[in-house]
PDB file of N, CA and C in Angstrom:
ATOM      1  N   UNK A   1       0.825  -1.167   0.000  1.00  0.00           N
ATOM      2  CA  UNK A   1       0.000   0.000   0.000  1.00  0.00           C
ATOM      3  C   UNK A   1       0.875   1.237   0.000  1.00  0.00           C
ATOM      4  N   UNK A   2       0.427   2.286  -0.910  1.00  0.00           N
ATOM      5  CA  UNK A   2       1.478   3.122  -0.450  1.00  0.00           C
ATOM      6  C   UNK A   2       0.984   4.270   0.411  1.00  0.00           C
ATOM      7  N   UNK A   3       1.454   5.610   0.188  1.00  0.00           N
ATOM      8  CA  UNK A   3       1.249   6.512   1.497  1.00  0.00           C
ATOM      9  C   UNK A   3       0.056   7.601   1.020  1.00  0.00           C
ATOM     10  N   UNK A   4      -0.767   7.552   1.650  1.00  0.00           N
ATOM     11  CA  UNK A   4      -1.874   8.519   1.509  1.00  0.00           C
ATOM     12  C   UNK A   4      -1.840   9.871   0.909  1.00  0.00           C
ATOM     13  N   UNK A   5      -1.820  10.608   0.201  1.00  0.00           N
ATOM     14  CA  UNK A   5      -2.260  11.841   0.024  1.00  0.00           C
ATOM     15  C   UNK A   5      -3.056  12.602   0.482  1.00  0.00           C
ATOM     16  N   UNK A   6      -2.555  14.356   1.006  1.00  0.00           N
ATOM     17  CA  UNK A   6      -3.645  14.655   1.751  1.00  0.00           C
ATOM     18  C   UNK A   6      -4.436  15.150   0.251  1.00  0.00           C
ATOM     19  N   UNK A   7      -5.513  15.536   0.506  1.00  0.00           N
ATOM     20  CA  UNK A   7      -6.666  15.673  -0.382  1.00  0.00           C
ATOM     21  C   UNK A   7      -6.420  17.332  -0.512  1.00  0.00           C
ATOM     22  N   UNK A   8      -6.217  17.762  -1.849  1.00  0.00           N
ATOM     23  CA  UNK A   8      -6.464  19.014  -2.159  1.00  0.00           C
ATOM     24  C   UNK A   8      -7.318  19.305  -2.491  1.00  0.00           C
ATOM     25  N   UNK A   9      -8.150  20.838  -2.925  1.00  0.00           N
ATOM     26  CA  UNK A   9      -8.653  21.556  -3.000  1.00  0.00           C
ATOM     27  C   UNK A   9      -8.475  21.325  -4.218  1.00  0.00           C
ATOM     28  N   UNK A  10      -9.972  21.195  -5.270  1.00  0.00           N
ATOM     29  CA  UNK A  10      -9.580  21.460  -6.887  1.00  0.00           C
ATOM     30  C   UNK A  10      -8.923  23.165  -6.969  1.00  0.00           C
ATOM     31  N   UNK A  11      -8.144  23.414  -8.056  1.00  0.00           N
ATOM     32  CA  UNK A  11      -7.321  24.938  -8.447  1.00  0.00           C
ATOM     33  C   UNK A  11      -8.476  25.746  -7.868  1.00  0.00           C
ATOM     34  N   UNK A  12      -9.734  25.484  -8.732  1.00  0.00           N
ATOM     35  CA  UNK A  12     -10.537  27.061  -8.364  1.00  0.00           C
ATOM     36  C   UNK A  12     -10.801  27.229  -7.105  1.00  0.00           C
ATOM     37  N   UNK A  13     -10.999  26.130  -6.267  1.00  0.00           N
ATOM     38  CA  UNK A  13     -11.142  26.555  -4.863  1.00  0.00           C
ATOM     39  C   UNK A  13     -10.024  26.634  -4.239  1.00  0.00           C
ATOM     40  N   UNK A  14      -9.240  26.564  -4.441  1.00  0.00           N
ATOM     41  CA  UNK A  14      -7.567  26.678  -3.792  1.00  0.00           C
ATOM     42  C   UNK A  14      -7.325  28.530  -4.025  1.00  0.00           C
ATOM     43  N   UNK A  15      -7.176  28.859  -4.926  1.00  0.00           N
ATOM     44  CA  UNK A  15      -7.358  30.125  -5.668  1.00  0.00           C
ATOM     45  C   UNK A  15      -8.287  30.820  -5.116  1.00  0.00           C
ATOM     46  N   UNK A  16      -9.768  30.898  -4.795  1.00  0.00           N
ATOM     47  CA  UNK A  16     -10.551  31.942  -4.130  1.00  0.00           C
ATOM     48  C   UNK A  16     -10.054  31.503  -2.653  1.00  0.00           C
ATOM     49  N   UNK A  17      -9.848  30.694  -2.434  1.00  0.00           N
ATOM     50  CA  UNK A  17      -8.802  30.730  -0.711  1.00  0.00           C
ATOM     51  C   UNK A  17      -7.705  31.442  -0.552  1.00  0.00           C
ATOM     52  N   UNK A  18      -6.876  31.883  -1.450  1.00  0.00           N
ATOM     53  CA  UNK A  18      -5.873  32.333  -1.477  1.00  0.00           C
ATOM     54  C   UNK A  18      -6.109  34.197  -1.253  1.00  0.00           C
ATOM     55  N   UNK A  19      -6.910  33.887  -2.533  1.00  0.00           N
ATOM     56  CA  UNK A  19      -7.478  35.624  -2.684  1.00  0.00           C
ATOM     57  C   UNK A  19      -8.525  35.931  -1.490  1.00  0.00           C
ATOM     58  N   UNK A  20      -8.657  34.936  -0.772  1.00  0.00           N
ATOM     59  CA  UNK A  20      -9.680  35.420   0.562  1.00  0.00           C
ATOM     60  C   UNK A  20      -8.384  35.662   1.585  1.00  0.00           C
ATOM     61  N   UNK A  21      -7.688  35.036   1.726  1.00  0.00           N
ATOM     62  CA  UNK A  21      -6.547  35.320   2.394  1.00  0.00           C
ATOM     63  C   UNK A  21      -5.732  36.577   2.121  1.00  0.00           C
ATOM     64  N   UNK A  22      -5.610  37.284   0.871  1.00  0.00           N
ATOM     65  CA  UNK A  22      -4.901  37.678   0.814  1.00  0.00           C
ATOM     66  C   UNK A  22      -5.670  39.560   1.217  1.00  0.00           C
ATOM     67  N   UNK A  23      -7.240  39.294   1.112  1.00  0.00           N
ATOM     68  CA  UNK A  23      -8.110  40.374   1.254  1.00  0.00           C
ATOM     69  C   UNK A  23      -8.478  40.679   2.585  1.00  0.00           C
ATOM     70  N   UNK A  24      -8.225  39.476   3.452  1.00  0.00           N
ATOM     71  CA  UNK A  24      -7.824  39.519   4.699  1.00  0.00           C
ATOM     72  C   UNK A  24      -6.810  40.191   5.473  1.00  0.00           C
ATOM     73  N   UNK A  25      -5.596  39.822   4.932  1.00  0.00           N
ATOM     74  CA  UNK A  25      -4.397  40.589   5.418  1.00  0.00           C
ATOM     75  C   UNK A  25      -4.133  41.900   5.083  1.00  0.00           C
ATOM     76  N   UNK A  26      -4.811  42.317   3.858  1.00  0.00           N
ATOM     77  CA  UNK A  26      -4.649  43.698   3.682  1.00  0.00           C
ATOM     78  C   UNK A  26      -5.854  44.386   4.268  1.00  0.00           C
ATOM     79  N   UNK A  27      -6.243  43.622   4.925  1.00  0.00           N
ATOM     80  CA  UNK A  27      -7.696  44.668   5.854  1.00  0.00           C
ATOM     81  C   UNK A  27      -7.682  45.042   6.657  1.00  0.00           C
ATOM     82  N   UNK A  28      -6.576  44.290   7.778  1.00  0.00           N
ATOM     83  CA  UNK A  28      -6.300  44.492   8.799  1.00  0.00           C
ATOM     84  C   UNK A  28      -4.844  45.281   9.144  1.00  0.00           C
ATOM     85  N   UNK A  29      -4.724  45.803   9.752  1.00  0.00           N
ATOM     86  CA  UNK A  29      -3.918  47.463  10.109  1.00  0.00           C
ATOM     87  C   UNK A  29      -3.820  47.429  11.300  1.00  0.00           C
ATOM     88  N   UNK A  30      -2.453  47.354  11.729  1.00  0.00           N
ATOM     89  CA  UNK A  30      -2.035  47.154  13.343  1.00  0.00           C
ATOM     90  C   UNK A  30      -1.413  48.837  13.808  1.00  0.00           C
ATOM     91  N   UNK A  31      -2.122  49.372  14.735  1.00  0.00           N
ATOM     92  CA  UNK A  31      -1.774  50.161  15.231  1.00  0.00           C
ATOM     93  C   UNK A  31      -0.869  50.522  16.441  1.00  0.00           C
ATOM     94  N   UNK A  32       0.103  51.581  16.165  1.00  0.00           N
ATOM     95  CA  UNK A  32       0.691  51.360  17.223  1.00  0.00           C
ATOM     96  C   UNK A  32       0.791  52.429  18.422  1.00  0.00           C
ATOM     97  N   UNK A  33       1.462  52.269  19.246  1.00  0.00           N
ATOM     98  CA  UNK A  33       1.198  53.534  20.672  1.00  0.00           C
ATOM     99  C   UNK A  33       1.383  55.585  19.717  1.00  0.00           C
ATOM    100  N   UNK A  34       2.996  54.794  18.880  1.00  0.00           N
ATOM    101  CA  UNK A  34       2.881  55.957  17.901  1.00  0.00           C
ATOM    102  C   UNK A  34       1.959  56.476  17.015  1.00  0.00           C
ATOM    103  N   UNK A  35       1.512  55.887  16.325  1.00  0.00           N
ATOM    104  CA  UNK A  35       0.517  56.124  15.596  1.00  0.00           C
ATOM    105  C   UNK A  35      -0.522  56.485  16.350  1.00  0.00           C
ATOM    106  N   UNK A  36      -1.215  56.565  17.164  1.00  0.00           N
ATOM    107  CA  UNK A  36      -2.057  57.071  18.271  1.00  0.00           C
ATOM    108  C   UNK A  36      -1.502  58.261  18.926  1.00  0.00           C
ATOM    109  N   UNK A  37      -0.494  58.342  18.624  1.00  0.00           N
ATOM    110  CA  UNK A  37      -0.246  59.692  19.574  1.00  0.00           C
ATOM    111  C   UNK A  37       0.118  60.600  18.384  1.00  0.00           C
ATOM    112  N   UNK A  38       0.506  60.383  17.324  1.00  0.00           N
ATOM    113  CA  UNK A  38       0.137  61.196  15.619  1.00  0.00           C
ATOM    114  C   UNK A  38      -1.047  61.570  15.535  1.00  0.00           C
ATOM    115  N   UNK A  39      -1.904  60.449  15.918  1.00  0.00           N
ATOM    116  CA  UNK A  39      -3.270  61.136  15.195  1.00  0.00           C
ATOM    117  C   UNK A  39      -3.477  62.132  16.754  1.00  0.00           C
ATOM    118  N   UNK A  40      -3.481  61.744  18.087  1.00  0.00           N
ATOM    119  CA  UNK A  40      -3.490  62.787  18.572  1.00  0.00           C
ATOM    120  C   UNK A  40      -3.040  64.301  18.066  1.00  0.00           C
ATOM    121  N   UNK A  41      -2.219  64.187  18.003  1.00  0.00           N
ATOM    122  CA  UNK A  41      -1.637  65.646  17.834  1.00  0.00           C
ATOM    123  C   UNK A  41      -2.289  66.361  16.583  1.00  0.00           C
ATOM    124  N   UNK A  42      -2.382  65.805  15.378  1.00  0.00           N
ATOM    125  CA  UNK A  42      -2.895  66.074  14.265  1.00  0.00           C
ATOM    126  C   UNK A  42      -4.633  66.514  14.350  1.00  0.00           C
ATOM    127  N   UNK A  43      -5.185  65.523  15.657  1.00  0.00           N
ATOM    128  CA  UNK A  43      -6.683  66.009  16.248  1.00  0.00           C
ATOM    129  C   UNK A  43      -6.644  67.474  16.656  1.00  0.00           C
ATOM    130  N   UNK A  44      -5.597  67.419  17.997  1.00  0.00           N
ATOM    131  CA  UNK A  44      -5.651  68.614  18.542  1.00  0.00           C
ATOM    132  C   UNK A  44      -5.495  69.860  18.229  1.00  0.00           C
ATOM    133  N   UNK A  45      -4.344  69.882  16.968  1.00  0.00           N
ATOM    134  CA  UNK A  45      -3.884  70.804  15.967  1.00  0.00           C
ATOM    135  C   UNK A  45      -5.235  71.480  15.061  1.00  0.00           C
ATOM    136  N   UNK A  46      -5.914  70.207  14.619  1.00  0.00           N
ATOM    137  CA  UNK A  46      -6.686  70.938  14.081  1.00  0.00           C
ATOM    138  C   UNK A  46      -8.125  71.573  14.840  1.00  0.00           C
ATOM    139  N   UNK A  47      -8.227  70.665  15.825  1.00  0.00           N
ATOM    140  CA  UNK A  47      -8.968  71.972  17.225  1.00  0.00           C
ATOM    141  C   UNK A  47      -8.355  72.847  17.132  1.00  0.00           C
ATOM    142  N   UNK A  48      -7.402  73.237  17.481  1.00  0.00           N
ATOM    143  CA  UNK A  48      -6.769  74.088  18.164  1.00  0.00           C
ATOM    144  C   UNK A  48      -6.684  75.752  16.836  1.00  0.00           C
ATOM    145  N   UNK A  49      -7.315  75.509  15.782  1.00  0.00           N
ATOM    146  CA  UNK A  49      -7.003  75.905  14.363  1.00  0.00           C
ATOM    147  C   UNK A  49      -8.784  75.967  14.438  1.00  0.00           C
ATOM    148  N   UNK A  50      -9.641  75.125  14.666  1.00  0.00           N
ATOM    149  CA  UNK A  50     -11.138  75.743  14.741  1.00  0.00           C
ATOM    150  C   UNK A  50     -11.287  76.728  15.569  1.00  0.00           C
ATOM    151  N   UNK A  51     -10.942  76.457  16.964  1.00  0.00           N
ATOM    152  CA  UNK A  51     -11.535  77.542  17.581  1.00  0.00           C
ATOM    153  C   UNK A  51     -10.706  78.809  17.696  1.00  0.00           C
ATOM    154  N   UNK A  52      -9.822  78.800  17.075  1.00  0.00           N
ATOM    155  CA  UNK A  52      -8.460  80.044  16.981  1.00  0.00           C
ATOM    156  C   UNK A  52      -9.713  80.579  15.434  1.00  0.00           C
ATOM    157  N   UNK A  53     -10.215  80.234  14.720  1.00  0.00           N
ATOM    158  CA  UNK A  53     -10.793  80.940  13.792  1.00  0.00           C
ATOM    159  C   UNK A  53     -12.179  81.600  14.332  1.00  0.00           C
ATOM    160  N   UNK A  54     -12.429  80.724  15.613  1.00  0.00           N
ATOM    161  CA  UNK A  54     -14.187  80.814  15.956  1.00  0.00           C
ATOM    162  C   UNK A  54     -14.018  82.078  16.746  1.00  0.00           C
ATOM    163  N   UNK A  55     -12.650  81.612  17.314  1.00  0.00           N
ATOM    164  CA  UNK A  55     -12.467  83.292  18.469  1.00  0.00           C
ATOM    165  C   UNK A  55     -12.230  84.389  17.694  1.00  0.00           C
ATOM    166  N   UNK A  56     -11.929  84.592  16.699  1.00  0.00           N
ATOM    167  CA  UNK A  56     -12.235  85.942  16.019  1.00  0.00           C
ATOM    168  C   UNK A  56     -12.954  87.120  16.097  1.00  0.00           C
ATOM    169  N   UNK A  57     -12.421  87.934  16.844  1.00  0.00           N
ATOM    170  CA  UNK A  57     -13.117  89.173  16.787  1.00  0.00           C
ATOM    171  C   UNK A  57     -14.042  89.523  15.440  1.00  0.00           C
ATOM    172  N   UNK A  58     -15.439  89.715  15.964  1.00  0.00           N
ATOM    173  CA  UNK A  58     -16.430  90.055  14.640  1.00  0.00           C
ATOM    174  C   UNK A  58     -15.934  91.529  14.304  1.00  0.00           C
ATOM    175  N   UNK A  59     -16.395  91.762  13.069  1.00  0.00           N
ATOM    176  CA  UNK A  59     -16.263  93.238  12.220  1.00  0.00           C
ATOM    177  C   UNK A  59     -17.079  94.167  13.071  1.00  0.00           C
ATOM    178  N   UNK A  60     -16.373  95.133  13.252  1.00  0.00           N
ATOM    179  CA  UNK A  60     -17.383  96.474  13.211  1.00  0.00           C
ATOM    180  C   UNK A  60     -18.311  96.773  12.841  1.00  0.00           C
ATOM    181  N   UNK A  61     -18.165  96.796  11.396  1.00  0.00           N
ATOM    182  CA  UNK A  61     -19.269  97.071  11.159  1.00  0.00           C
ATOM    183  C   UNK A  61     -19.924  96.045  10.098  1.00  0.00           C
ATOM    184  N   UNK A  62     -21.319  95.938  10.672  1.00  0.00           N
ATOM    185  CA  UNK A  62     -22.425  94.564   9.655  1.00  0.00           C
ATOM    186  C   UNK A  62     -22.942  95.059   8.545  1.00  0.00           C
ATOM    187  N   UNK A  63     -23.558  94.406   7.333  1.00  0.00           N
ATOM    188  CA  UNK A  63     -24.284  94.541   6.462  1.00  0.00           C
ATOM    189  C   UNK A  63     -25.748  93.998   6.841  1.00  0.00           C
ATOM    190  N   UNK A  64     -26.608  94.468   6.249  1.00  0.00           N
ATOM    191  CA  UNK A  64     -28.219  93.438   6.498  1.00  0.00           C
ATOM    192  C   UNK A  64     -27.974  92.242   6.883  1.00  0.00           C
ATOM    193  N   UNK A  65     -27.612  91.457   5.533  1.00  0.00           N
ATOM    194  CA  UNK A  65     -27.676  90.568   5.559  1.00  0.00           C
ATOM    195  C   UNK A  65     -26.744  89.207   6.513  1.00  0.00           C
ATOM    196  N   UNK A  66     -25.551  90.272   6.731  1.00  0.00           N
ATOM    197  CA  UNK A  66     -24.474  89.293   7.998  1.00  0.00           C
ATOM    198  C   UNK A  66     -25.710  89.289   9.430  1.00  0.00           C
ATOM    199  N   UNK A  67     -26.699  90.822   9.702  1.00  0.00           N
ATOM    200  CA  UNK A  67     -27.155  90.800  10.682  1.00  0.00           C
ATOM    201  C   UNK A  67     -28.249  90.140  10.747  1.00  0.00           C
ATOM    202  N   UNK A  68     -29.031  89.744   9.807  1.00  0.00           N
ATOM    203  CA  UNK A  68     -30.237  89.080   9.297  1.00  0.00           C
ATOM    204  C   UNK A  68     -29.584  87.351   9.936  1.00  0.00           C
ATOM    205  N   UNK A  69     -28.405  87.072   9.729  1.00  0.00           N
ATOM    206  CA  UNK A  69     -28.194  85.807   9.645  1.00  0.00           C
ATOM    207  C   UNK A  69     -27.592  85.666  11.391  1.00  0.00           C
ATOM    208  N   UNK A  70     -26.853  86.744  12.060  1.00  0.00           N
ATOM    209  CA  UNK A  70     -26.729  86.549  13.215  1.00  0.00           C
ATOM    210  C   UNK A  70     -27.439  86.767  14.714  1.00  0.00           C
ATOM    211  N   UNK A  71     -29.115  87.515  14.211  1.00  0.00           N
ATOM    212  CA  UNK A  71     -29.791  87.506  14.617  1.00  0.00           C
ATOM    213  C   UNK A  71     -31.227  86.594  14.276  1.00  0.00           C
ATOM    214  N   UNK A  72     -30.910  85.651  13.331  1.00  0.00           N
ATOM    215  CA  UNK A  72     -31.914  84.810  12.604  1.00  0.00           C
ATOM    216  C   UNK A  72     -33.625  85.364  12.476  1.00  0.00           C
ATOM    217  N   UNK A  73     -33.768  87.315  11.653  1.00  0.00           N
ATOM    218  CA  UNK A  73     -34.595  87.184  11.452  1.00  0.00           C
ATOM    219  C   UNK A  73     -35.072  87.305   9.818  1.00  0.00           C
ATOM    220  N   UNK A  74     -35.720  87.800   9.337  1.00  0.00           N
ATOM    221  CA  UNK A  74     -36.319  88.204   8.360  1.00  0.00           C
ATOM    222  C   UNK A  74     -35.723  89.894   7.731  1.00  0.00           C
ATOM    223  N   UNK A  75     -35.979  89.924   6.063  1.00  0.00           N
ATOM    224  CA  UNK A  75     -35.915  91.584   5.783  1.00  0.00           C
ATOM    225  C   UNK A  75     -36.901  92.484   6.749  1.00  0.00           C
ATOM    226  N   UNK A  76     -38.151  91.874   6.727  1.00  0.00           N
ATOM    227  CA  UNK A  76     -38.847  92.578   7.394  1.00  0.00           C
ATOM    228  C   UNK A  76     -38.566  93.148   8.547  1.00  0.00           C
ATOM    229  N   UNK A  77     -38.560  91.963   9.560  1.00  0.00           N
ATOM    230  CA  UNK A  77     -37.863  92.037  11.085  1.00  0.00           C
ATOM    231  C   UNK A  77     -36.928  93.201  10.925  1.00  0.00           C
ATOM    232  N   UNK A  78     -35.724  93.000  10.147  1.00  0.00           N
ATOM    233  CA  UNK A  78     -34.769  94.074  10.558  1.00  0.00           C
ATOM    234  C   UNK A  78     -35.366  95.201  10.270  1.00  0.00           C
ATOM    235  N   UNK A  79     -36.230  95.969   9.042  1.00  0.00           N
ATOM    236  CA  UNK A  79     -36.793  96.785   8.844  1.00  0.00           C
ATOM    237  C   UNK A  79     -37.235  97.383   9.963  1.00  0.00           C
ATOM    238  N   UNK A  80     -38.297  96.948  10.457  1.00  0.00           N
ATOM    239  CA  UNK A  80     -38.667  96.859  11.623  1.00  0.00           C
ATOM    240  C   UNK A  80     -38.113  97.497  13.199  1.00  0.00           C
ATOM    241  N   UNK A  81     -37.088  96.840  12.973  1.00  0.00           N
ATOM    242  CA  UNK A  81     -35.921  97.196  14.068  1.00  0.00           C
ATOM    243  C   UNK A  81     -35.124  98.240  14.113  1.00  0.00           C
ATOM    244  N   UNK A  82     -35.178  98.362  12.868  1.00  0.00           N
ATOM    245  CA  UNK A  82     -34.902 100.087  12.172  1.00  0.00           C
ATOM    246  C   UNK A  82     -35.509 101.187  12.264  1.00  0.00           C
ATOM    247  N   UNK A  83     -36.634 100.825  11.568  1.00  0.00           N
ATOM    248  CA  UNK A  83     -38.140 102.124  11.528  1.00  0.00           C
ATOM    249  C   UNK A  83     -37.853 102.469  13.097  1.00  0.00           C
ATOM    250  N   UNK A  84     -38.469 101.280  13.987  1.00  0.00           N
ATOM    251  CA  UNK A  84     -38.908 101.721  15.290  1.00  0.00           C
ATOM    252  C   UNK A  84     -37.207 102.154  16.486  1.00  0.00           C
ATOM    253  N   UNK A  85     -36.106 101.868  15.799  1.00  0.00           N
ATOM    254  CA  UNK A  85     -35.415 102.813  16.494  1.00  0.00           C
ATOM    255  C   UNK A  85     -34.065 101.595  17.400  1.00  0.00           C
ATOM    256  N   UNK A  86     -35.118 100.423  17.355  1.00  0.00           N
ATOM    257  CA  UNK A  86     -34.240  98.944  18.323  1.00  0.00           C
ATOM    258  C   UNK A  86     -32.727  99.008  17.821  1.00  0.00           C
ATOM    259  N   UNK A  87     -32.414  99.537  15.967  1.00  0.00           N
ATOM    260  CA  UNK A  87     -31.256  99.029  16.401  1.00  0.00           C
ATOM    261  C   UNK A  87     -30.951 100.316  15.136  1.00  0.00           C
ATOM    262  N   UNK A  88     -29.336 100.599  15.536  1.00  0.00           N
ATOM    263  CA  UNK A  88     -28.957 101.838  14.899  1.00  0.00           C
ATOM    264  C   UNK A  88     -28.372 101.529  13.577  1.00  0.00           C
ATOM    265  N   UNK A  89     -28.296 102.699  12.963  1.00  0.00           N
ATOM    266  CA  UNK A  89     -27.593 102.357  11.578  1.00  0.00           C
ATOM    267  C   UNK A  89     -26.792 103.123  10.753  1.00  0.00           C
ATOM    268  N   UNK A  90     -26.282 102.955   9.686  1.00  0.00           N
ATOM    269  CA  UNK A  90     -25.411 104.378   8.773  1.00  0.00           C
ATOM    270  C   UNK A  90     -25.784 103.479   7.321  1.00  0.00           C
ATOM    271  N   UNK A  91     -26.123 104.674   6.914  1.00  0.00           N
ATOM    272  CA  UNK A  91     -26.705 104.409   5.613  1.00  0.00           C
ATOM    273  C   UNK A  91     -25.689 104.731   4.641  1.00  0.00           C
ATOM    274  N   UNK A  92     -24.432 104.283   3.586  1.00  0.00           N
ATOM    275  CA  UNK A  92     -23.758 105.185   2.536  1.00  0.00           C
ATOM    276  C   UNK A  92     -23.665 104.212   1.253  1.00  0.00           C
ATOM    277  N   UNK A  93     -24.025 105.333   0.634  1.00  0.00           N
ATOM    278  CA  UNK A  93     -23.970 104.424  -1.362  1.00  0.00           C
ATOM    279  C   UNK A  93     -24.803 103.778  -1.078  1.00  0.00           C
ATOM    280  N   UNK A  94     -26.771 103.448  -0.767  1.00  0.00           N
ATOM    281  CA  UNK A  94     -27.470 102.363  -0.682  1.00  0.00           C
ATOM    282  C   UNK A  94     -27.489 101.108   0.208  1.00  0.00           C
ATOM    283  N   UNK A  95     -26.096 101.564   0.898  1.00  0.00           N
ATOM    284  CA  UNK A  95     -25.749 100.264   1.600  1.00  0.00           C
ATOM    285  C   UNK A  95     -26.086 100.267   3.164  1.00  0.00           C
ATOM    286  N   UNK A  96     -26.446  99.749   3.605  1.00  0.00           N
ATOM    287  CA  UNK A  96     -27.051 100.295   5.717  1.00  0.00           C
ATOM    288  C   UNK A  96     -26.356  99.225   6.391  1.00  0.00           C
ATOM    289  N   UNK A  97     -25.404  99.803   7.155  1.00  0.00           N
ATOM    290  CA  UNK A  97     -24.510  99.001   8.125  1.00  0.00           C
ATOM    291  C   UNK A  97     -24.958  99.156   9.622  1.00  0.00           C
ATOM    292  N   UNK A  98     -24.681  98.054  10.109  1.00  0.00           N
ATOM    293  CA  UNK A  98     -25.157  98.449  11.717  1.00  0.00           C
ATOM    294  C   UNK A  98     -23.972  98.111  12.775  1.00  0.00           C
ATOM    295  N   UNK A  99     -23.635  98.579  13.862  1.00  0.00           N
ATOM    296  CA  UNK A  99     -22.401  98.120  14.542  1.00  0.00           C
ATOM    297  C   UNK A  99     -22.848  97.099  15.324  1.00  0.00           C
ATOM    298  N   UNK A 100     -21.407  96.545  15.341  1.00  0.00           N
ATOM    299  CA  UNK A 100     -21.950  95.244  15.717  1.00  0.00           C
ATOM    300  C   UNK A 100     -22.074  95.425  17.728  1.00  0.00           C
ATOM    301  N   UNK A 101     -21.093  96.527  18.310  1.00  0.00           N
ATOM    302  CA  UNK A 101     -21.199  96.289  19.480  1.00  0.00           C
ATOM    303  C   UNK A 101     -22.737  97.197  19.941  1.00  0.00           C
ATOM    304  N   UNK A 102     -23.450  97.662  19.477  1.00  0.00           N
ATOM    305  CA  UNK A 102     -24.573  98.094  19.542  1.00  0.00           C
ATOM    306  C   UNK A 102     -25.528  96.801  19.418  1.00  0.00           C
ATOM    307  N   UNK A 103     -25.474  96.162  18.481  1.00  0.00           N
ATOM    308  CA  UNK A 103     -26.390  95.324  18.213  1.00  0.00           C
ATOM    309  C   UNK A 103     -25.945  94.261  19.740  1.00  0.00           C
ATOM    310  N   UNK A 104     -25.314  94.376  20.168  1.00  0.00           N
ATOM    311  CA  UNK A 104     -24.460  93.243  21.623  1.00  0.00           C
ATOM    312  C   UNK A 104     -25.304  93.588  22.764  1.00  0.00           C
ATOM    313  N   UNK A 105     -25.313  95.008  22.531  1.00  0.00           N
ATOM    314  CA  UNK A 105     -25.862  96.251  23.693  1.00  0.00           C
ATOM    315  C   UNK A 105     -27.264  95.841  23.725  1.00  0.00           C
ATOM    316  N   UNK A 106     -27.826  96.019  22.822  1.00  0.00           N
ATOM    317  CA  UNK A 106     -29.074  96.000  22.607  1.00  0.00           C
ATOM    318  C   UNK A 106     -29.796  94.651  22.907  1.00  0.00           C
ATOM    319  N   UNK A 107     -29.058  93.866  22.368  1.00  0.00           N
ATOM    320  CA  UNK A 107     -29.232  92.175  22.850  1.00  0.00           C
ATOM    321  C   UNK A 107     -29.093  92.311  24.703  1.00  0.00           C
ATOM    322  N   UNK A 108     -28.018  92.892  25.506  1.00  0.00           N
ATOM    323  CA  UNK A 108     -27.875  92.651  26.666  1.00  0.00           C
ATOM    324  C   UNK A 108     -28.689  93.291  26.958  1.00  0.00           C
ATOM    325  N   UNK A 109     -29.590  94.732  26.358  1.00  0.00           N
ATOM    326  CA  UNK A 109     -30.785  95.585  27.203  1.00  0.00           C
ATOM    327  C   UNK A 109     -31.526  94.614  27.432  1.00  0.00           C
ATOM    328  N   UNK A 110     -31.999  94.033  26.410  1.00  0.00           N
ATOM    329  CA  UNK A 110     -33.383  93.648  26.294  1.00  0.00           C
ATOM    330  C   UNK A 110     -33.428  92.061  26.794  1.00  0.00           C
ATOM    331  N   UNK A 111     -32.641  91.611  27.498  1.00  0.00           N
ATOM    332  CA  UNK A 111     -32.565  90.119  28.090  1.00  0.00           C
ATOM    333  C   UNK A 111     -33.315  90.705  29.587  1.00  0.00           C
ATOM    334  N   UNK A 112     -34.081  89.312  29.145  1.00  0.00           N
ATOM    335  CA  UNK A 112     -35.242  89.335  30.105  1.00  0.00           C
ATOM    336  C   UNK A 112     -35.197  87.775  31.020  1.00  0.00           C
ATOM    337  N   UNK A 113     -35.559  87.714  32.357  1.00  0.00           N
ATOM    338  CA  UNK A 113     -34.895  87.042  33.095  1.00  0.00           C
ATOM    339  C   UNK A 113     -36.218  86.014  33.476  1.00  0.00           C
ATOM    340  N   UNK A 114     -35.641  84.619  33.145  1.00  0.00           N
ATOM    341  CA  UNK A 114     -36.903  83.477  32.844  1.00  0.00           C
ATOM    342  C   UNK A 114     -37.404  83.508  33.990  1.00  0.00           C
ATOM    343  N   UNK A 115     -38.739  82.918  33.893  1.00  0.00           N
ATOM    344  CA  UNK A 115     -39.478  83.121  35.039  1.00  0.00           C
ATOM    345  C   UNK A 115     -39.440  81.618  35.639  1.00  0.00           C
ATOM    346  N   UNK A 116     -39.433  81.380  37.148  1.00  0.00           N
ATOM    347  CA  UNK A 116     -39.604  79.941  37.838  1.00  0.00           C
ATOM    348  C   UNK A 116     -40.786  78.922  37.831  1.00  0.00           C
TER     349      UNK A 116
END
């Protein structure tokens, strides 16, 4: 008698084993203490780069439409706020600017204190 053979896999299934293996190993990605402390820094950096833009002193002076959007109302509304005097303005070349530390002022007058 002679010596047994182990039993292979016909080619095509030998072959999608291989390529399952090989889609395997490139999937997986070992990380290391370094690499964790890269992406740290690269996190913090770019925090550190949002809120360095967020702290930005606002402009002096607003257009409608910057104030329309930082007070979330309407053309009307601001109209409004105008006619009746709430918030100040300078009108030149068509264009009506409002300051912004007025518009701050005016926000801190008019805060009204919730009730219990």
């Amino acid at each position: 008698m002679g010596v047994a053979q182990p039993l292979q896999p016909p080619a095509c299934c030998f072959s999608a084993f291989i390529c399952s293996i090989k889609y395997f190993t490139m999937a997986v990605n070992i990380l290391t203490t370094e690499d964790l402390q890269h992406f740290k820094s690269e996190l913090f950096s770019e925090l550190k780069s949002i809120f360095k833009n967020a702290s930005e002193p606002p402009k002096k002076w607003l257009k409608s439409e910057e104030v329309k959007k930082l007070l979330k109302v309407s053309p009307g509304t601001l109209q409004t706020l105008r006619i009746n005097g709430t918030l100040q303005y300078t009108k030149i070349g068509g264009i009506i600017y409002y300051d912004f530390e007025h518009i701050q002022k005016t926000m801190e007058k008019n805060l009204r204190a919730a009730r219990s």
